[in-house]
C-alpha atoms as a PDB file:
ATOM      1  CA  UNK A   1       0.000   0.000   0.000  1.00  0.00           C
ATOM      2  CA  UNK A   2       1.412   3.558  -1.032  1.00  0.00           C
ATOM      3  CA  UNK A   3       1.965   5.756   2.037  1.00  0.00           C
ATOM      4  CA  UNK A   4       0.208   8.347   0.011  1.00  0.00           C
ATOM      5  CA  UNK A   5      -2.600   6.060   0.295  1.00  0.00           C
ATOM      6  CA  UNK A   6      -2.809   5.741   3.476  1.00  0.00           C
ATOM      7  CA  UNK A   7      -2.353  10.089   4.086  1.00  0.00           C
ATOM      8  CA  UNK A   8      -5.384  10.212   2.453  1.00  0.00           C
ATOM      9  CA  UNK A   9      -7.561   8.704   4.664  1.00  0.00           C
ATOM     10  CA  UNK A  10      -6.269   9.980   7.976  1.00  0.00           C
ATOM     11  CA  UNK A  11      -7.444  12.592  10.119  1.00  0.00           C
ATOM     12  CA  UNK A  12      -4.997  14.505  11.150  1.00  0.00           C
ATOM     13  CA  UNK A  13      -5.659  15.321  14.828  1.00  0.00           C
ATOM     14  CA  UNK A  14      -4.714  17.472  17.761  1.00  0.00           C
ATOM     15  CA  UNK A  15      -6.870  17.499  20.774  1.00  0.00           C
ATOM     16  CA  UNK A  16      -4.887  18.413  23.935  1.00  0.00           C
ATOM     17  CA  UNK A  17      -6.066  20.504  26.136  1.00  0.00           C
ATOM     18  CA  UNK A  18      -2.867  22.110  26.319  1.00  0.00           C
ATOM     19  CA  UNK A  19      -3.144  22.635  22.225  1.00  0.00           C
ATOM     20  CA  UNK A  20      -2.244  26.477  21.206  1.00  0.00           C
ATOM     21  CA  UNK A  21      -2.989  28.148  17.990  1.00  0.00           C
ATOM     22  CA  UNK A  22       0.786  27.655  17.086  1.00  0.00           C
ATOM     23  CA  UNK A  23       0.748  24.067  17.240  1.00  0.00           C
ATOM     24  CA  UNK A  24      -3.007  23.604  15.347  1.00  0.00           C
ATOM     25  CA  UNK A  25      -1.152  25.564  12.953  1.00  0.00           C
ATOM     26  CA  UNK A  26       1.955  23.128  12.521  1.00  0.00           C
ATOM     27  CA  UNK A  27      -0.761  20.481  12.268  1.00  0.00           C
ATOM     28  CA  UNK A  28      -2.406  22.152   9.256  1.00  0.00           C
ATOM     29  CA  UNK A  29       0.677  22.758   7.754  1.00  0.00           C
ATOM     30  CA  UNK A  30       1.525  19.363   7.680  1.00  0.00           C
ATOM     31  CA  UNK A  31      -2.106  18.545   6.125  1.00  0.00           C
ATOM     32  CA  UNK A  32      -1.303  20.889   3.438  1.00  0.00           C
ATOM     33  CA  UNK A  33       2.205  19.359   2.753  1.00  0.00           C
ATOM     34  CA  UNK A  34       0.932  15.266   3.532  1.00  0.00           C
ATOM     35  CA  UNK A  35      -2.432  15.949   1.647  1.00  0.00           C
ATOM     36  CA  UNK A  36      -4.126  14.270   4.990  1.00  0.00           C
ATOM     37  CA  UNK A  37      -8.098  13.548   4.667  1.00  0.00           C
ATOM     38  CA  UNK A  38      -8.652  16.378   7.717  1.00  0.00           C
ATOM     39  CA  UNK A  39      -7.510  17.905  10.181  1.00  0.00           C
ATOM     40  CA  UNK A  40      -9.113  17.249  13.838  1.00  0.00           C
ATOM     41  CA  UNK A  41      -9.223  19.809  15.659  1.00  0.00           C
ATOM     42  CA  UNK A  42     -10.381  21.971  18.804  1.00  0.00           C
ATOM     43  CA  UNK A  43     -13.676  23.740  17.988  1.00  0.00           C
ATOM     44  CA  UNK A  44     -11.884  27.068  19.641  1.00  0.00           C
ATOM     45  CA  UNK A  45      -9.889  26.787  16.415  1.00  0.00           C
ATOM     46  CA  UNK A  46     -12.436  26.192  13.719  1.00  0.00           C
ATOM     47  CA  UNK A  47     -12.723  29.294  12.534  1.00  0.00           C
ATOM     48  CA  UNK A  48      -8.618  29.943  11.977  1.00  0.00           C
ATOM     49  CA  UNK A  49      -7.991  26.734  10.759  1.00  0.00           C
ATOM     50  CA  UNK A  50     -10.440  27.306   8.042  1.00  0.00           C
ATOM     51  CA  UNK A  51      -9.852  30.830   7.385  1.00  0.00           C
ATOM     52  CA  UNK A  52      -5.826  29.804   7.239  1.00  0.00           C
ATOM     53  CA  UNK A  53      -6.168  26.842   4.790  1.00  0.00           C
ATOM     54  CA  UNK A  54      -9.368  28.138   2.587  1.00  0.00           C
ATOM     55  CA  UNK A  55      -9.920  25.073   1.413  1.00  0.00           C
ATOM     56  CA  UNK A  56      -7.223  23.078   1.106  1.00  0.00           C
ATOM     57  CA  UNK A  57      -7.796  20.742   3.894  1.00  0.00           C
ATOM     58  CA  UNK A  58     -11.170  19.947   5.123  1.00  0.00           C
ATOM     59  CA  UNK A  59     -11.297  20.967   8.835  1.00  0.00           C
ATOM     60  CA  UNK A  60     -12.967  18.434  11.243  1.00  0.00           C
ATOM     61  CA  UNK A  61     -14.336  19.122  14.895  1.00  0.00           C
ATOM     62  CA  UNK A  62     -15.456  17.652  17.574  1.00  0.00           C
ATOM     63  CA  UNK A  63     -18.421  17.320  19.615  1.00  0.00           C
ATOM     64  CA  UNK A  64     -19.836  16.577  23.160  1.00  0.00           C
ATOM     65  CA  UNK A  65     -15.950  16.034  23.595  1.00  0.00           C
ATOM     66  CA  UNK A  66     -14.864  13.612  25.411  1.00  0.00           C
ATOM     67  CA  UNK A  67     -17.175  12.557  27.385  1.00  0.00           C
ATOM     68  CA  UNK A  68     -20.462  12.614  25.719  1.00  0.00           C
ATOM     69  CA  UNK A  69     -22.675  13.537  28.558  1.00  0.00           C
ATOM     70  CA  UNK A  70     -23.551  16.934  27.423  1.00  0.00           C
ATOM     71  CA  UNK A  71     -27.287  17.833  27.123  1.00  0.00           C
ATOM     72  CA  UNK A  72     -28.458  16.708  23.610  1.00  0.00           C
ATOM     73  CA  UNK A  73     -29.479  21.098  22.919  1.00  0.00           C
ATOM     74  CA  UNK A  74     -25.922  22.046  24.189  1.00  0.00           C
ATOM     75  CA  UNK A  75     -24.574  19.502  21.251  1.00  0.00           C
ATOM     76  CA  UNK A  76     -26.813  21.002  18.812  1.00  0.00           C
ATOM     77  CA  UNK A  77     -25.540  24.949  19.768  1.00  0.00           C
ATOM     78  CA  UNK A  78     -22.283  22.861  19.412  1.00  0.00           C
ATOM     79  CA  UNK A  79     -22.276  21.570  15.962  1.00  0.00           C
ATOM     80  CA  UNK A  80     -24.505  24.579  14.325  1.00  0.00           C
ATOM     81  CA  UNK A  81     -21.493  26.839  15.922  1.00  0.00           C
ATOM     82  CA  UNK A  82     -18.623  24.525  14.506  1.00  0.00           C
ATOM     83  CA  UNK A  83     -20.423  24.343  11.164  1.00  0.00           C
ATOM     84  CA  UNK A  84     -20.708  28.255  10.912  1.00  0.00           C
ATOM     85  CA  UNK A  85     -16.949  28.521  12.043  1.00  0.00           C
ATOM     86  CA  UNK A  86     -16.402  26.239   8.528  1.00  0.00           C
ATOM     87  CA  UNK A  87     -16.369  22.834   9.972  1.00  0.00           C
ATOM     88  CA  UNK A  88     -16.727  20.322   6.868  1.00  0.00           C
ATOM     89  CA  UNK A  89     -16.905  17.406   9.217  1.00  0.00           C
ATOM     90  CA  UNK A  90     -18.409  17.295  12.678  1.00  0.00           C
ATOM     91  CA  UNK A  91     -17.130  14.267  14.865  1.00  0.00           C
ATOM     92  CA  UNK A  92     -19.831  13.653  17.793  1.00  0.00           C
ATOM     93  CA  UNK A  93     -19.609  11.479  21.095  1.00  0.00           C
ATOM     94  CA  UNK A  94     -22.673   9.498  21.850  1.00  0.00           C
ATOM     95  CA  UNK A  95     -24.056   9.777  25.614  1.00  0.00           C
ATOM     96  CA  UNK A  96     -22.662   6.155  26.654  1.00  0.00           C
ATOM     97  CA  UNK A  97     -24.393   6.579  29.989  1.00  0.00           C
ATOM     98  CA  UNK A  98     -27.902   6.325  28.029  1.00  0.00           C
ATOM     99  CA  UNK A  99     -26.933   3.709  25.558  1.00  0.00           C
ATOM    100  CA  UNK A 100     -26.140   1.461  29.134  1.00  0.00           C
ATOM    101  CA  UNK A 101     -29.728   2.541  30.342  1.00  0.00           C
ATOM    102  CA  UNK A 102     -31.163   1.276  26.822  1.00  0.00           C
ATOM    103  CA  UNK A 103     -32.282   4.726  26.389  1.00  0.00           C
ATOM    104  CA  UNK A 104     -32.103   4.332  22.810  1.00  0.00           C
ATOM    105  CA  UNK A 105     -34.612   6.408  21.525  1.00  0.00           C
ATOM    106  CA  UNK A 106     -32.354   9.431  23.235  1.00  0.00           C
ATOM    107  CA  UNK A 107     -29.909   8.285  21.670  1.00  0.00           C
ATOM    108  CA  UNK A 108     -30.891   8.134  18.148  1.00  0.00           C
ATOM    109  CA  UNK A 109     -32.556  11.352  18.065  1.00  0.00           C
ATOM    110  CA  UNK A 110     -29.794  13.277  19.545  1.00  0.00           C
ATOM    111  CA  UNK A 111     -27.701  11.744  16.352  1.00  0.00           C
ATOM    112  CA  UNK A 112     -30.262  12.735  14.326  1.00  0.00           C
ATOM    113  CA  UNK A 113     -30.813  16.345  15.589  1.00  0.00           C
ATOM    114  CA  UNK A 114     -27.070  16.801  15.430  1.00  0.00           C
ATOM    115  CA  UNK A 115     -27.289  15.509  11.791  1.00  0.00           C
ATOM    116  CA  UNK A 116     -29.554  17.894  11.341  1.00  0.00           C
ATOM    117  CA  UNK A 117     -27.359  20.589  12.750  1.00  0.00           C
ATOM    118  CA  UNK A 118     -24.504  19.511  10.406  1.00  0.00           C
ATOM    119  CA  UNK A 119     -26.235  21.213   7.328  1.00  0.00           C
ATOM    120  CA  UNK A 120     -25.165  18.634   4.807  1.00  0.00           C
ATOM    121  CA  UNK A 121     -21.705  18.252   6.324  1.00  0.00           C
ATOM    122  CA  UNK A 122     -20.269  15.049   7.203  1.00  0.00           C
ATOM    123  CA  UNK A 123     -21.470  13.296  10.572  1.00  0.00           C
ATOM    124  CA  UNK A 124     -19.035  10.430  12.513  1.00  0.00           C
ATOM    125  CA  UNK A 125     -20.214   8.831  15.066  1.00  0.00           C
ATOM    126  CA  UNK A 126     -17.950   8.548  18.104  1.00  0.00           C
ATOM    127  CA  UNK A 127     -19.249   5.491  20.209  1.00  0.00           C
ATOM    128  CA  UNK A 128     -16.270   5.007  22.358  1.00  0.00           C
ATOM    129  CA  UNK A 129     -15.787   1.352  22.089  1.00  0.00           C
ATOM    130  CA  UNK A 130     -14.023   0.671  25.213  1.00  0.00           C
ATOM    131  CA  UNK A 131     -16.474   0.936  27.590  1.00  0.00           C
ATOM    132  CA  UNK A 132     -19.283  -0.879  25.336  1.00  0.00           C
ATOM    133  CA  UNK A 133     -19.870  -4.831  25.380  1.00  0.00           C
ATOM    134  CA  UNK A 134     -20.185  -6.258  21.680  1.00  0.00           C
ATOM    135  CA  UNK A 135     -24.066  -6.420  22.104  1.00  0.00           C
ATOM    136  CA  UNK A 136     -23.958  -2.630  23.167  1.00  0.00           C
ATOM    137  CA  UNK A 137     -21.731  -2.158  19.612  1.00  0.00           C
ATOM    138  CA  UNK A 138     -23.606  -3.959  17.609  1.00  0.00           C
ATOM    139  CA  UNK A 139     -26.867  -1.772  18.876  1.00  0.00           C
ATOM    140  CA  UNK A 140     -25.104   1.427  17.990  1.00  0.00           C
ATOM    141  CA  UNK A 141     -24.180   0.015  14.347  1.00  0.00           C
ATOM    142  CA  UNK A 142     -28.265  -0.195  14.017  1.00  0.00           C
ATOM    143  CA  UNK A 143     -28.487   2.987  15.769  1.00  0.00           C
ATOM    144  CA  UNK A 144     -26.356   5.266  13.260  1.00  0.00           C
ATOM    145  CA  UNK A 145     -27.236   3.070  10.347  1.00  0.00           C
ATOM    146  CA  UNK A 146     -30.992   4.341  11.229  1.00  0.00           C
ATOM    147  CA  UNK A 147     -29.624   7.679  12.235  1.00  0.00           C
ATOM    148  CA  UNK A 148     -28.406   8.569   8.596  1.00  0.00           C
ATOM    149  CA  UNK A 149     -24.907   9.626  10.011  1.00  0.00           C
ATOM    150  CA  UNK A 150     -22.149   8.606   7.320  1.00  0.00           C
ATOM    151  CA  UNK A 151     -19.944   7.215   9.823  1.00  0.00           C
ATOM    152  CA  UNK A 152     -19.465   5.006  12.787  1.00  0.00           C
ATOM    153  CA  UNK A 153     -16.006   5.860  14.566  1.00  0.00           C
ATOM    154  CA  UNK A 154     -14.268   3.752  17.093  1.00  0.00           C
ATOM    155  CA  UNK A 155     -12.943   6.382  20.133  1.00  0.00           C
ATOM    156  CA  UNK A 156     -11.785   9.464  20.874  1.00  0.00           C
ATOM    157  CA  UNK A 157      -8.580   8.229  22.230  1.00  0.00           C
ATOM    158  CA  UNK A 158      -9.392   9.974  25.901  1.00  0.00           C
ATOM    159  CA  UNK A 159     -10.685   7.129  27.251  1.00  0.00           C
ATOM    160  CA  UNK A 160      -9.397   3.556  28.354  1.00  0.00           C
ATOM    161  CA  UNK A 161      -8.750   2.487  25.063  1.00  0.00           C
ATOM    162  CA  UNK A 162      -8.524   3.086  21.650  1.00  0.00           C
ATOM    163  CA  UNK A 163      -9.333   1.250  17.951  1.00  0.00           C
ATOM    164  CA  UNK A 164      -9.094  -2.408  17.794  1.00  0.00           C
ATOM    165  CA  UNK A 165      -9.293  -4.619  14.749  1.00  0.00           C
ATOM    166  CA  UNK A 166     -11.789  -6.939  16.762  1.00  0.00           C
ATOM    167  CA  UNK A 167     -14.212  -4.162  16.390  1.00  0.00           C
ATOM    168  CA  UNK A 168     -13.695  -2.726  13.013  1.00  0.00           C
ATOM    169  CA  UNK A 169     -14.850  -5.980  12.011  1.00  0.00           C
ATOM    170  CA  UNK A 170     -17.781  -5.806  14.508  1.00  0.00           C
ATOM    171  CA  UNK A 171     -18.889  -2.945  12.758  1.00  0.00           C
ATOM    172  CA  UNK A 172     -18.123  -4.333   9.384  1.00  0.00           C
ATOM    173  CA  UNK A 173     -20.837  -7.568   9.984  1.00  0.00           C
ATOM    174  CA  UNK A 174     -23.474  -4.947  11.420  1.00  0.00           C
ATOM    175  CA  UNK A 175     -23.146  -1.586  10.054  1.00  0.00           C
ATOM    176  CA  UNK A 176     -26.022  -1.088   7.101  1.00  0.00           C
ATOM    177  CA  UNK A 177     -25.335   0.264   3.641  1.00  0.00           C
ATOM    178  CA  UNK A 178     -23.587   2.974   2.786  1.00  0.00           C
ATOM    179  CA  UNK A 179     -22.021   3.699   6.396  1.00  0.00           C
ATOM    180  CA  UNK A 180     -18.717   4.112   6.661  1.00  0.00           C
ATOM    181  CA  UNK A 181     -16.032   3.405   9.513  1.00  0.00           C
ATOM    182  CA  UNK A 182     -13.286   5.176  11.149  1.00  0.00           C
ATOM    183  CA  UNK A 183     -10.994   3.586  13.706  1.00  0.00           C
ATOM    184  CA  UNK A 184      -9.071   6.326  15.819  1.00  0.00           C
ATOM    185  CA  UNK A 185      -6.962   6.350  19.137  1.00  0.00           C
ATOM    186  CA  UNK A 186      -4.106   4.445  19.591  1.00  0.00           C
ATOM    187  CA  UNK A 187      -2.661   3.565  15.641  1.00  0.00           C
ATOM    188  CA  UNK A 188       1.115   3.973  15.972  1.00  0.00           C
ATOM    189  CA  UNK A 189       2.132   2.561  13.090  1.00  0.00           C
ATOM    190  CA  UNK A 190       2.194   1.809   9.578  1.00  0.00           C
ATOM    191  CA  UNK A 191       1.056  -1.476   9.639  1.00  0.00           C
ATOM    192  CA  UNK A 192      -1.411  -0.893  11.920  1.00  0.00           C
ATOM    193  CA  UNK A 193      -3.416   1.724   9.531  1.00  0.00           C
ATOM    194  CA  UNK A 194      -2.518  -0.794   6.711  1.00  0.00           C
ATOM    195  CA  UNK A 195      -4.266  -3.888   8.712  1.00  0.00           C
ATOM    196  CA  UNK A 196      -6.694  -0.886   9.763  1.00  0.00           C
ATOM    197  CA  UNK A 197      -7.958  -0.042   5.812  1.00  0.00           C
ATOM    198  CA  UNK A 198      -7.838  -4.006   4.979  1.00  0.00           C
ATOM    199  CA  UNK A 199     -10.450  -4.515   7.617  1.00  0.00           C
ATOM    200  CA  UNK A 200     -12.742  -1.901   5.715  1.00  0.00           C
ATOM    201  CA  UNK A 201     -11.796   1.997   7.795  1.00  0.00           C
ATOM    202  CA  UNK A 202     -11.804   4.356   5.188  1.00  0.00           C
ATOM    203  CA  UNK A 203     -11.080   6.891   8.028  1.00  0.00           C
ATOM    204  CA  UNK A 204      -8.221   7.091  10.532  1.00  0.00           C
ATOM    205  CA  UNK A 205      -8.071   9.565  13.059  1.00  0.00           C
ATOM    206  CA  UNK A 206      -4.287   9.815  14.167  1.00  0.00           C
ATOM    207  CA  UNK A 207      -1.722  12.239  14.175  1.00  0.00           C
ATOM    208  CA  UNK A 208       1.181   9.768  14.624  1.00  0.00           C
ATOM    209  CA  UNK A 209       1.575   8.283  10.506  1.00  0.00           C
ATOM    210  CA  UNK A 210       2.368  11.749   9.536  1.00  0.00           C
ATOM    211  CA  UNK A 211       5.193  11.920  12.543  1.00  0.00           C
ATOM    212  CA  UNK A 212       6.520   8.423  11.540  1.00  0.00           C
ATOM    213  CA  UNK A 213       6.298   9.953   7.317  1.00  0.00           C
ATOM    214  CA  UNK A 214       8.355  13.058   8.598  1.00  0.00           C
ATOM    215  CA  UNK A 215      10.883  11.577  10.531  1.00  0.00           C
ATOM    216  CA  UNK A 216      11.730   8.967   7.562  1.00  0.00           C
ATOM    217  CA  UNK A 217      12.563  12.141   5.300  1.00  0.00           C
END
């Protein structure tokens, strides 16, 4: 597989706390340079990532970050802000603590209002598969299949783990038609987001191939 190949599918991400305009800035240089899929982003820094690319690079944001347990009208306000900043892609975090309640109804119409929100732009779904059982999983896969969200993403890589193979090929048996996968949090290595695409991710959130690209220059 051509490295270049595998740049084009990652989002490139950077979401410390700690993360200053300087650094975003570095990270959307290196977009521009690796021709990345994204870059992942702070929602603080929406509107100067976009304004400093125009275009270039589609700028990606998060939502409900990290935890999830946001009310569903403060994740709308959210996403309708991060859109009008010039977010192309909107990354949310489902509340976990209603999917364990089997509050799915909640659940799949707060994905749907924030789909809503998006205005056309690009929706992942960020189910946070660490702290999920496989039946738990395999609900969600119905859940944003039903949803219309284009994706179903692994993590955020804040909690106690990140993407594993085992469940990219969860999702792969259950997802429905036409929704995509992105495994993010923890992929350190080539082979990794190789073994990661041959499972069926066309997304990879990780900031770590370009770092392993650069330092081989």
């Amino acid at each position: 597989m051509e490295i270049k190949d595998i740049l084009a599918v990652c989002d490139h991400t950077l979401l410390l706390q700690t993360s200053t305009w300087d650094e975003i800035k570095a990270l959307c240089d290196d977009a521009m340079k690796y021709e990345t899929a994204s870059v992942c982003i702070p929602p603080c820094y929406v509107k100067q990532a976009s304004e400093y690319m125009q275009g270039k690079i589609k700028v990606c944001t998060v939502i409900g970050f990290p935890n999830g347990n946001h009310s569903t009208a403060t994740k709308v306000f959210e996403t309708r802000d991060a859109v009008a900043n010039g977010a192309d892609e909107i990354d949310m975090v489902i509340n976990v603590g209603m999917l364990k309640a089997k509050e799915y109804d909640y659940v799949l119409d707060e994905i749907k209002q924030i789909k809503e929100a998006c205005g056309g732009k690009l929706l992942k779904v960020i189910i946070e598969t660490c702290l999920l059982t496989d039946e738990e999983k395999i609900k969600m896969c119905e859940l944003v299949t039903e949803s219309g969200a284009e994706y179903i993403k692994t993590s955020t890589g804040f909690s106690t783990a990140g993407a594993t193979f085992e469940d990219i090929e969860l999702f792969s048996k259950h997802i429905g038609a036409g929704v995509k996968m992105k495994a993010a949090g923890g992929i350190s290595s080539i082979a990794d987001a190789e073994r990661f695409m041959e499972l069926g991710a066309s997304r990879l959130g990780t900031s770590r191939i370009v770092k392993i690209v650069k330092a081989s220059e």
